[in-house]
N, C-alpha and C. Protein backbone atom coordinates (compact mmCIF):
# COMPACT_ATOMS: atom_id res chain seq x y z
N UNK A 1 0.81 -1.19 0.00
CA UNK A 1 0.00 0.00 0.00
C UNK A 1 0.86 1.26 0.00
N UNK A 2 2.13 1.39 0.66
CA UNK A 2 3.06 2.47 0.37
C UNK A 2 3.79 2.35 -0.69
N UNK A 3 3.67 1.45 -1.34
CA UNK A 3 4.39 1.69 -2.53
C UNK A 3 3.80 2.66 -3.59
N UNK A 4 2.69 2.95 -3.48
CA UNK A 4 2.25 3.51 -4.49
C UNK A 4 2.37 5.26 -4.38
N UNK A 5 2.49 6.02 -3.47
CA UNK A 5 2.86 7.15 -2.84
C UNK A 5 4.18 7.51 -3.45
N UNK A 6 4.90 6.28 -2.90
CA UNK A 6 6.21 6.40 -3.36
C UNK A 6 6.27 6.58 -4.72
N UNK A 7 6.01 6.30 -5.61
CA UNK A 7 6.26 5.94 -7.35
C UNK A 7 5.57 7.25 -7.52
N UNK A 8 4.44 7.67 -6.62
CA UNK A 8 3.59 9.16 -7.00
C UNK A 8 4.82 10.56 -7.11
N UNK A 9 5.68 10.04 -5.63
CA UNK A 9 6.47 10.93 -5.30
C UNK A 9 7.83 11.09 -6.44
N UNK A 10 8.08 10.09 -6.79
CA UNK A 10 8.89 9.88 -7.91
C UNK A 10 8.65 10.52 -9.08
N UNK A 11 7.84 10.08 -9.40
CA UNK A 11 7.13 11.22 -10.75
C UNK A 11 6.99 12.70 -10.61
N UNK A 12 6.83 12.80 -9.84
CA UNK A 12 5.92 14.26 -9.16
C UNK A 12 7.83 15.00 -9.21
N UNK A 13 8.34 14.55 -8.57
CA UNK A 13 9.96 14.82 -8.42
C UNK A 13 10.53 15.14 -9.85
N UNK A 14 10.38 13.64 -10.79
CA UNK A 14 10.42 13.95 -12.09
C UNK A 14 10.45 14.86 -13.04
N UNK A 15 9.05 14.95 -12.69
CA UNK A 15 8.59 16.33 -13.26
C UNK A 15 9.09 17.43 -13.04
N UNK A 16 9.25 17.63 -11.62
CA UNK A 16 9.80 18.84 -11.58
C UNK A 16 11.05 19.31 -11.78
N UNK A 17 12.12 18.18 -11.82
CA UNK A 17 13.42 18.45 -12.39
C UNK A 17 13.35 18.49 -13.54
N UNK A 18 12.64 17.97 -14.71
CA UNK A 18 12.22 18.12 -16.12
C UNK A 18 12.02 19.73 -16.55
N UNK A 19 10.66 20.21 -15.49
CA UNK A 19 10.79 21.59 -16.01
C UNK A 19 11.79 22.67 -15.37
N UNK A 20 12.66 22.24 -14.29
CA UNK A 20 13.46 23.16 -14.02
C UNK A 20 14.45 23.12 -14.95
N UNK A 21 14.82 21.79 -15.19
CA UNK A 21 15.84 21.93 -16.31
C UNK A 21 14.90 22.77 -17.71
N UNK A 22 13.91 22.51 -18.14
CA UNK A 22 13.42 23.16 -19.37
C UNK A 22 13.79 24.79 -19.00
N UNK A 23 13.37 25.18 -17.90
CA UNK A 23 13.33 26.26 -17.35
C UNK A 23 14.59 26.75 -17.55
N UNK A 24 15.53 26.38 -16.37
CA UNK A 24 17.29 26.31 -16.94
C UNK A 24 17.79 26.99 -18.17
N UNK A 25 17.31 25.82 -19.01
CA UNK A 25 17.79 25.98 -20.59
C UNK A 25 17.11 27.42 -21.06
N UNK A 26 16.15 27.55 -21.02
CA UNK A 26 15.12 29.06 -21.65
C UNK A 26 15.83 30.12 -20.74
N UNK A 27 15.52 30.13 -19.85
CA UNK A 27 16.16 31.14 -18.54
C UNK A 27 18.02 31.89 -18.78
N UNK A 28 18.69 30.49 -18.84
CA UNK A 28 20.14 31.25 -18.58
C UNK A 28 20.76 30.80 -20.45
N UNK A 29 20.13 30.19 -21.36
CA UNK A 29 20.50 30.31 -22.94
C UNK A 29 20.70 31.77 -23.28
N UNK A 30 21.81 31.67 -23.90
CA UNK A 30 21.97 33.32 -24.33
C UNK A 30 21.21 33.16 -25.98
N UNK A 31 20.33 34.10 -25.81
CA UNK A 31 18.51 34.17 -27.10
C UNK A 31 18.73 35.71 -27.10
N UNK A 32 20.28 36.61 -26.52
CA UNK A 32 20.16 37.79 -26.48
C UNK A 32 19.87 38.45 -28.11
N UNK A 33 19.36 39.63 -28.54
CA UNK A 33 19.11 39.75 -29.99
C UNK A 33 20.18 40.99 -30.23
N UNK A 34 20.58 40.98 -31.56
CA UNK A 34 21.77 41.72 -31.46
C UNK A 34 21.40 43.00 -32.23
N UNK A 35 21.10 43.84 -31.66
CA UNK A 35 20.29 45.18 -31.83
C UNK A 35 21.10 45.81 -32.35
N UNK A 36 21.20 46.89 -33.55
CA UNK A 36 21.76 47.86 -34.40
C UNK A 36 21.28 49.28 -34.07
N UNK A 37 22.00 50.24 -33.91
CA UNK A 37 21.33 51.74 -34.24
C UNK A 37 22.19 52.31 -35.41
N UNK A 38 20.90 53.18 -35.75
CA UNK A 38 22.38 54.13 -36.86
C UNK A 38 21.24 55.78 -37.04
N UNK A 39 22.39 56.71 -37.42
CA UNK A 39 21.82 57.64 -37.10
C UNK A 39 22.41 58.71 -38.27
N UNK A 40 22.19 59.72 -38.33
CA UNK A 40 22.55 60.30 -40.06
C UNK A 40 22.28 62.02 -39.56
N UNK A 41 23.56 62.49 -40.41
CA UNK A 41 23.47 63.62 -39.98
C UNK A 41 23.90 64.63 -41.48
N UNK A 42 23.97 65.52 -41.80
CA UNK A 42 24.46 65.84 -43.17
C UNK A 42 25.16 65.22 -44.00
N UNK A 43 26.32 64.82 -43.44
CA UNK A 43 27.31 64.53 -44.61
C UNK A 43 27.64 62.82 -43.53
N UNK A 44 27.25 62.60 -42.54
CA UNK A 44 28.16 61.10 -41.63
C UNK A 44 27.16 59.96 -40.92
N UNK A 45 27.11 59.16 -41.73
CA UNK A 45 26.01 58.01 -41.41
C UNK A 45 26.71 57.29 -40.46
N UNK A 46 26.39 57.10 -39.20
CA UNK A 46 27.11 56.37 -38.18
C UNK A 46 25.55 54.94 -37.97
N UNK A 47 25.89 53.55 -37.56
CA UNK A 47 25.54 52.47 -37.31
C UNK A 47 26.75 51.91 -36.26
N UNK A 48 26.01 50.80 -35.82
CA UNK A 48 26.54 49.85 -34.81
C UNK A 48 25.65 48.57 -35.40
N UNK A 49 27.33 47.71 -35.03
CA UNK A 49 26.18 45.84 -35.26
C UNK A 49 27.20 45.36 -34.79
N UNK A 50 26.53 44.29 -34.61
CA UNK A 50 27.41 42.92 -33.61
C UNK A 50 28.77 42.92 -34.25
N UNK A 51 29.66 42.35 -33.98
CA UNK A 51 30.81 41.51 -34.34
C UNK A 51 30.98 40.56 -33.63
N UNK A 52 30.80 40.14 -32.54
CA UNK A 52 30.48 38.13 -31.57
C UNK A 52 29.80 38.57 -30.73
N UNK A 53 29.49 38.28 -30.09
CA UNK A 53 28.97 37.53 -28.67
C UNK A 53 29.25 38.36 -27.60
N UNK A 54 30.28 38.88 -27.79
CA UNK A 54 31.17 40.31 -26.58
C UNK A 54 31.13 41.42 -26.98
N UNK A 55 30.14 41.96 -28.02
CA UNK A 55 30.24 43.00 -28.38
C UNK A 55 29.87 43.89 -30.03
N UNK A 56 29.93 45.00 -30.19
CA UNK A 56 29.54 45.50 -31.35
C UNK A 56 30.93 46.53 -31.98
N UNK A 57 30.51 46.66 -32.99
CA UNK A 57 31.28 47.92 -33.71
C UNK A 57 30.77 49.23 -34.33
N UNK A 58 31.09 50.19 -34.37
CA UNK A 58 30.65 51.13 -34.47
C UNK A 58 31.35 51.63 -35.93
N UNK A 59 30.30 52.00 -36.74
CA UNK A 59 31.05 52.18 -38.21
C UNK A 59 30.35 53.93 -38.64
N UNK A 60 31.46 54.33 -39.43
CA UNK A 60 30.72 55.57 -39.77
C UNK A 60 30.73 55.70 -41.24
N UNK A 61 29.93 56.29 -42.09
CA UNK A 61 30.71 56.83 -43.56
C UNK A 61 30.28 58.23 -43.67
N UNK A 62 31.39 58.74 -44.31
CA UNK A 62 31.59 59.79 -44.64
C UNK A 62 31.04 60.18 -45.81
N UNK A 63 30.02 60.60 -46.04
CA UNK A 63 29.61 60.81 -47.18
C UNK A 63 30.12 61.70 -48.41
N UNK A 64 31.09 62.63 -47.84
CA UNK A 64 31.43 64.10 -48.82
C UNK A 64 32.25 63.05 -49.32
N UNK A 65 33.03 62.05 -48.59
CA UNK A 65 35.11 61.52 -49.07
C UNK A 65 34.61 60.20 -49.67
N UNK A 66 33.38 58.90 -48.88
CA UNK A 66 32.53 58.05 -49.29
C UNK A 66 33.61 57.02 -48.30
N UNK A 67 34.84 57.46 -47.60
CA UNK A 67 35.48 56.67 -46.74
C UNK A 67 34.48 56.09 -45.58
N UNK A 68 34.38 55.00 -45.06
CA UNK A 68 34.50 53.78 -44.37
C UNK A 68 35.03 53.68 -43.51
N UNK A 69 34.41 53.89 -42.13
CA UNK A 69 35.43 53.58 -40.89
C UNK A 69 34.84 52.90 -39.74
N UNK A 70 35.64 52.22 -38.64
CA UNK A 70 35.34 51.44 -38.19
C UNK A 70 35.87 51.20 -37.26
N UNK A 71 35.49 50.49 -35.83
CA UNK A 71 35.96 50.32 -34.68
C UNK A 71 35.18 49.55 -33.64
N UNK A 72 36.18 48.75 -32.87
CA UNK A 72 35.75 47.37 -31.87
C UNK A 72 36.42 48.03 -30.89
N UNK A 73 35.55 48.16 -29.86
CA UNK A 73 35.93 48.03 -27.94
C UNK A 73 36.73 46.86 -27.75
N UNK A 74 37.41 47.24 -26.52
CA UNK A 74 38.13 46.17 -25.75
C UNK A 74 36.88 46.28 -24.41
N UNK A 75 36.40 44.78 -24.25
CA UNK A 75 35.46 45.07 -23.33
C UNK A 75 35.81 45.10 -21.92
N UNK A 76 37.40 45.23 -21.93
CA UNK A 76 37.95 45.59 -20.47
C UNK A 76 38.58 46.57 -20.50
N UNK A 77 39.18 47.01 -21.17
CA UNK A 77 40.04 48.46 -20.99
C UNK A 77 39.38 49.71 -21.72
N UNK A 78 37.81 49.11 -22.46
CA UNK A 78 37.25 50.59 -22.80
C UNK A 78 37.66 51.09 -23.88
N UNK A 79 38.87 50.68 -24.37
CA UNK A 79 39.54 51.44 -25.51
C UNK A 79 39.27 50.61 -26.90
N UNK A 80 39.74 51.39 -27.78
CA UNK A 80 39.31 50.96 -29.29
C UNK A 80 40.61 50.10 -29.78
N UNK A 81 40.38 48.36 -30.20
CA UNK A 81 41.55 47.60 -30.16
C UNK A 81 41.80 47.08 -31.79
N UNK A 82 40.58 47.67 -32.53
CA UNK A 82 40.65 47.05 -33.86
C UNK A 82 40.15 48.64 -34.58
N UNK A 83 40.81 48.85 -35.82
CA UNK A 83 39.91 50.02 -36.79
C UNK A 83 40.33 49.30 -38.22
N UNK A 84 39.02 49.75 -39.29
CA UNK A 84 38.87 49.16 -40.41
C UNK A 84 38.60 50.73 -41.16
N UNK A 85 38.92 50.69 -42.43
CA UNK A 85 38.99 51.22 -43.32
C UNK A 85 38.14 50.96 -44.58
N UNK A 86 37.95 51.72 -46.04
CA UNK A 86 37.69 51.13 -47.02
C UNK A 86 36.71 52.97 -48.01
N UNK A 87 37.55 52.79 -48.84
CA UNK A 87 36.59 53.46 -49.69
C UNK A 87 35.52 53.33 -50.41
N UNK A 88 34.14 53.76 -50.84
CA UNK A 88 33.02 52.99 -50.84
C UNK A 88 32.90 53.04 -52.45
N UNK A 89 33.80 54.10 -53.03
CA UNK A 89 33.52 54.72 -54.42
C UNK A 89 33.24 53.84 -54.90
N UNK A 90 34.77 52.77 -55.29
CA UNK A 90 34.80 51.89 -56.24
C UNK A 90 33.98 50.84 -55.95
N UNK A 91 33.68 50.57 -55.42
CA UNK A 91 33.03 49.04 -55.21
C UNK A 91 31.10 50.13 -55.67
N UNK A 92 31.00 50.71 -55.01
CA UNK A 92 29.67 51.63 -55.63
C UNK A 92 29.46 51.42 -57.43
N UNK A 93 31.07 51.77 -57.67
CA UNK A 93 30.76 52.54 -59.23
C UNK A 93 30.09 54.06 -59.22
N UNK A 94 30.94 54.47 -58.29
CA UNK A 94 30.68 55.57 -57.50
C UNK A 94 31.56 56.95 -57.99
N UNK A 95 31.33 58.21 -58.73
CA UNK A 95 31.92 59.28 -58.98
C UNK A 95 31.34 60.09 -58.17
N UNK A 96 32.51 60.58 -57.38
CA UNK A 96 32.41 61.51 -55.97
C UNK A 96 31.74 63.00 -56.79
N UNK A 97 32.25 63.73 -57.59
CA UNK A 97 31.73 64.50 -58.28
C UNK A 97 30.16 64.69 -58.65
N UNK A 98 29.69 63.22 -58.85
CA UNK A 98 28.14 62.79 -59.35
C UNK A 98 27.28 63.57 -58.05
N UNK A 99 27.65 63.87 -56.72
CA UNK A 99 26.50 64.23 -55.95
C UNK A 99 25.84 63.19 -55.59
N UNK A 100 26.94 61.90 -54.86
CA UNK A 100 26.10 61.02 -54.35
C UNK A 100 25.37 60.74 -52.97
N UNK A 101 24.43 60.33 -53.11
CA UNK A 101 23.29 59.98 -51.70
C UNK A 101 23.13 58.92 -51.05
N UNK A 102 24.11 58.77 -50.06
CA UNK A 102 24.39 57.57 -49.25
C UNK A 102 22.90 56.70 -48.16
N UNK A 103 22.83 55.57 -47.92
CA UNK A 103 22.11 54.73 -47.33
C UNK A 103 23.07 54.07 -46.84
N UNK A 104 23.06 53.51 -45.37
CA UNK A 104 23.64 52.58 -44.57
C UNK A 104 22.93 51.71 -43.25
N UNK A 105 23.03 50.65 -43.68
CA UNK A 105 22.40 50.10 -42.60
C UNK A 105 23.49 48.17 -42.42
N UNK A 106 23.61 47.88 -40.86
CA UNK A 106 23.97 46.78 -40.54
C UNK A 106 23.04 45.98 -40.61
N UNK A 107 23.68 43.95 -40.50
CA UNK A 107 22.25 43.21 -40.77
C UNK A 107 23.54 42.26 -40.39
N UNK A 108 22.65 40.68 -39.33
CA UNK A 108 23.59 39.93 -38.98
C UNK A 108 23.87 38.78 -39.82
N UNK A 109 24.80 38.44 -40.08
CA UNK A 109 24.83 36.82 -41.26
C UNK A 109 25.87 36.31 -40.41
N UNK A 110 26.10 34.99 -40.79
CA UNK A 110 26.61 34.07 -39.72
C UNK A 110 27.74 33.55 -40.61
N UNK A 111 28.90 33.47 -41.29
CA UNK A 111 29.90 32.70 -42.24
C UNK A 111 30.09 32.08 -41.71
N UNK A 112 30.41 30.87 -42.75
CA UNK A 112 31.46 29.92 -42.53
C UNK A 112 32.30 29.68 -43.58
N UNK A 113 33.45 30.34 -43.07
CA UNK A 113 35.12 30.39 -43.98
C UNK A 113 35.28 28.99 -44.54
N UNK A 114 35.74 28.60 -45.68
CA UNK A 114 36.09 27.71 -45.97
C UNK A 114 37.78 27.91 -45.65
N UNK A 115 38.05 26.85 -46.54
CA UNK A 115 39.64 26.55 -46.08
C UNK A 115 40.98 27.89 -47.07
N UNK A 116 41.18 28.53 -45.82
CA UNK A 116 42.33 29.48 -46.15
C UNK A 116 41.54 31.02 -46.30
N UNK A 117 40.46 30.84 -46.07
CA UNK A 117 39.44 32.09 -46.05
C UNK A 117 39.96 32.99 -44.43
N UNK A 118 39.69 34.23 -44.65
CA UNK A 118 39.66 34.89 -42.93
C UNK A 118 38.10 34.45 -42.40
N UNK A 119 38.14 34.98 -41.09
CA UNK A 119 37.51 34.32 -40.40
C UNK A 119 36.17 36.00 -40.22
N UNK A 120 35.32 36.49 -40.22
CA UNK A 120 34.58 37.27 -40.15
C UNK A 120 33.63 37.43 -39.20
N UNK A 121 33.03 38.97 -39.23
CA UNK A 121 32.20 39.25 -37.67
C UNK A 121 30.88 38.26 -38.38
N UNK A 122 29.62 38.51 -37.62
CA UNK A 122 28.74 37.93 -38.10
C UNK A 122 27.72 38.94 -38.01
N UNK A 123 28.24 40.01 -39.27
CA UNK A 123 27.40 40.75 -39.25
C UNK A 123 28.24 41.72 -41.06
N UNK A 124 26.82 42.11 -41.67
CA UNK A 124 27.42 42.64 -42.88
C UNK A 124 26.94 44.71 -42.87
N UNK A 125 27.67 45.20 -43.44
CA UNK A 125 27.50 46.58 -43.88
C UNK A 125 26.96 46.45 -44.71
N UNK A 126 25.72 47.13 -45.49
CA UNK A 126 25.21 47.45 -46.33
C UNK A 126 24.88 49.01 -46.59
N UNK A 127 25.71 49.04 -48.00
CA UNK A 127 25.84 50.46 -48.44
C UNK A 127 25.25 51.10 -49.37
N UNK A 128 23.64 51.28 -49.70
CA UNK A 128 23.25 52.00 -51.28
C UNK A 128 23.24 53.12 -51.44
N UNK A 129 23.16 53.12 -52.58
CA UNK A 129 23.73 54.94 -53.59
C UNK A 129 22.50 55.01 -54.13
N UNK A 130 21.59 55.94 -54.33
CA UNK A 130 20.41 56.32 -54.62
C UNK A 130 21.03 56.95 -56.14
N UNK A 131 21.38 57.36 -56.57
CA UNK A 131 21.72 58.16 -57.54
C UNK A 131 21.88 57.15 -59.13
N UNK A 132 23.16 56.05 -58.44
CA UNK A 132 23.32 55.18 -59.00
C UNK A 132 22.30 54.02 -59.59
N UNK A 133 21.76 53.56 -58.06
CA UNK A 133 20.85 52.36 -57.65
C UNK A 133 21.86 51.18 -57.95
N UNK A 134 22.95 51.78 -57.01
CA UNK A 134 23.72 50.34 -56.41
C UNK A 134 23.81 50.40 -55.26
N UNK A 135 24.08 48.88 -54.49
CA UNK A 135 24.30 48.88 -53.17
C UNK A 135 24.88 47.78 -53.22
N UNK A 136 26.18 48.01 -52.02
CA UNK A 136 27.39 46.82 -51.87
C UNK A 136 27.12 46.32 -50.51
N UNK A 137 27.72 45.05 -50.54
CA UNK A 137 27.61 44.21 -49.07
C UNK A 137 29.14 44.48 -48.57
N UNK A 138 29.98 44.81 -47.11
CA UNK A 138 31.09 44.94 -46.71
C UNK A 138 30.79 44.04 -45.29
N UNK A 139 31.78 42.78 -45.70
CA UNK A 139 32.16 42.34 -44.32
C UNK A 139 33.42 42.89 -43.42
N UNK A 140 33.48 42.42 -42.23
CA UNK A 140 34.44 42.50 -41.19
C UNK A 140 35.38 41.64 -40.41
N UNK A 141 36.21 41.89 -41.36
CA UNK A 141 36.99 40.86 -40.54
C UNK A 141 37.88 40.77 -39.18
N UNK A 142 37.16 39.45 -38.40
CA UNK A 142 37.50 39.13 -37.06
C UNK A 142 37.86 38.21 -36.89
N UNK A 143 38.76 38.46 -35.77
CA UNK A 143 38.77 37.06 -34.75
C UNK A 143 38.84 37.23 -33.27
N UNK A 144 38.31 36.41 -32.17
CA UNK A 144 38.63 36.97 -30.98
C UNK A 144 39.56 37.69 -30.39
N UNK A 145 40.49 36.87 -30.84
CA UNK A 145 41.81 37.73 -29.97
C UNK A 145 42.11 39.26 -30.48
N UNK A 146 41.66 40.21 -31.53
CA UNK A 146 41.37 41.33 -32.34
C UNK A 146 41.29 41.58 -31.09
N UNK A 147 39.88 41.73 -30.11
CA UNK A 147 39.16 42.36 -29.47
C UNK A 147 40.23 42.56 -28.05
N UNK A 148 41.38 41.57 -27.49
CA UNK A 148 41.74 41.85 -26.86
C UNK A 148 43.64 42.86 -26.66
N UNK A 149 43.68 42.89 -27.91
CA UNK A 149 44.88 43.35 -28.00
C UNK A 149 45.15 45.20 -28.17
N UNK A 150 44.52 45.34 -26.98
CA UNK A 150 44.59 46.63 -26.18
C UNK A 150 45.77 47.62 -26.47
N UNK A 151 47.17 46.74 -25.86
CA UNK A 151 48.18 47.42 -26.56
C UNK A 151 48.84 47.48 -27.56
N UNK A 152 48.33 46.68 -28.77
CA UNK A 152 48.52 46.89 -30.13
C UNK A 152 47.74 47.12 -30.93
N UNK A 153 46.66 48.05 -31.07
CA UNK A 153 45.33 47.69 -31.67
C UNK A 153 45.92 47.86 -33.24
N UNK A 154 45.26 46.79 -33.99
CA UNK A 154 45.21 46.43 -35.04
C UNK A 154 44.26 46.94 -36.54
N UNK A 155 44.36 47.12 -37.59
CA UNK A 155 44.37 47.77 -38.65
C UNK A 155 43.84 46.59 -39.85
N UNK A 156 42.36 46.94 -40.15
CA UNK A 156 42.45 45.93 -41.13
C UNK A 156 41.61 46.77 -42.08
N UNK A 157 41.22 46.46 -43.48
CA UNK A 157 40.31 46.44 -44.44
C UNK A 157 38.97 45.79 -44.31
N UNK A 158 37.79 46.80 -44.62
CA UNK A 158 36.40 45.88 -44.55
C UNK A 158 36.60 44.72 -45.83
N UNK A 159 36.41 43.82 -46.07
CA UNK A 159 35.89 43.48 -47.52
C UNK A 159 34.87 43.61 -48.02
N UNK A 160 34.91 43.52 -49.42
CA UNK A 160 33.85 44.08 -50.24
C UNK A 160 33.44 42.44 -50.74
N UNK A 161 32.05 41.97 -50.66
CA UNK A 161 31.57 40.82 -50.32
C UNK A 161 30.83 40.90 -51.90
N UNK A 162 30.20 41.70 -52.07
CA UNK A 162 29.08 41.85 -53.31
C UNK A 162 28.52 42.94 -53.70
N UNK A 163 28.13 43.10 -54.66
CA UNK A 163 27.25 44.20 -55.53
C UNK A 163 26.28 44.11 -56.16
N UNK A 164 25.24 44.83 -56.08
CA UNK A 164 24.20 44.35 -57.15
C UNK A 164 23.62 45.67 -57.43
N UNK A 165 22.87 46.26 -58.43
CA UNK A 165 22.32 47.60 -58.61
C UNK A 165 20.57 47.15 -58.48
N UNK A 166 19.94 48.25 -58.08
CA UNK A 166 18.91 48.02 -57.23
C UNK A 166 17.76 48.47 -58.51
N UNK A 167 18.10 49.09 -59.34
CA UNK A 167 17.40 49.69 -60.50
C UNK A 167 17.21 48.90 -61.69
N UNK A 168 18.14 48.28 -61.43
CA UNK A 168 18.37 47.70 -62.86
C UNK A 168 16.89 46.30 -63.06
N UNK A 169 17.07 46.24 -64.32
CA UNK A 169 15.76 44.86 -64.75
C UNK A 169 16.37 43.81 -64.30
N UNK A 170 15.08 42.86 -63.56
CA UNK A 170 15.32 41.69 -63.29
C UNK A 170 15.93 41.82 -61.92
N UNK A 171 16.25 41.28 -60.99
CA UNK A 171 16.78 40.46 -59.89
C UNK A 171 18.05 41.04 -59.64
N UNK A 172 18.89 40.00 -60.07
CA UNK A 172 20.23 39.83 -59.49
C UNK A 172 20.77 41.02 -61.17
N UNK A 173 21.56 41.76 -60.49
CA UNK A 173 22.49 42.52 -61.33
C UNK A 173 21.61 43.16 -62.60
């Protein structure tokens, strides 16, 4: 007759380590979402987007020069440990002269480098020219240890990932 209490109590126990663990998992899983701002002022489109898990970068363009710039925190010393570069002209098909009208916005993508490839944030620049009706994709290239090398901060190039013109017939290009 006590056995059956017992096997109640068992289950009942069960259960509840079942949903604490479910709980667990939902509760302390990092599901954080990796939020962008960007903000525009005459001539200097500034954005922020992820680069991992520890952090974001802060990118600006210059609209009068069409230069590309860029920068990663050290998330312990506060200071700026990585800056990126890149002119937007060429990859645009871009004549500075033309009176061009910049768009910028970040967006997250996830790579996976194949073999002998760099290793990248997981997150792309996207740059269109209204004038033109092109817009280029610019990745960032990372790797963890970038973020911690405080007293050497490091110097790289965005890459220029793709192009497509936004006007043109049909789809792709």
């Amino acid at each position: 007759m006590k056995a059956k209490p017992r096997i109640e109590h068992a289950l009942w126990l069960c259960f509840g380590l079942l949903l604490a663990f479910a709980a667990g998992d939902f509760l302390l899983s990092d599901k954080s979402g990796a939020a962008s701002t960007g903000d525009r002022s005459k001539d200097v489109i500034m954005c922020t987007g992820p680069i991992d898990s520890d952090g974001e970068g802060i990118f600006i363009l210059d609209t009068v020069t069409g230069d590309l710039k860029g920068w990663v925190l050290d998330s312990r010393s506060g200071k700026f440990t990585t800056g990126y570069a890149i002119n937007v002209l060429e990859p645009l098909g871009i004549n500075l002269n033309s009176n061009p009208d910049f768009s910028m916005v970040t967006g997250h993508q996830t790579f996976r480098p194949s073999r002998g490839q760099s290793q990248s944030a997981s997150m792309v620049i996207y740059i269109a020219e209204s004038t033109t009706g092109n817009v280029a994709a610019f990745g960032v290239p990372w790797t963890s240890n970038r973020r911690s090398n405080a007293t050497a901060p490091s110097a790289a190039t965005f890459q220029v990932l793709d192009s497509a013109t936004f006007r043109a017939q049909g789809i792709i290009r």
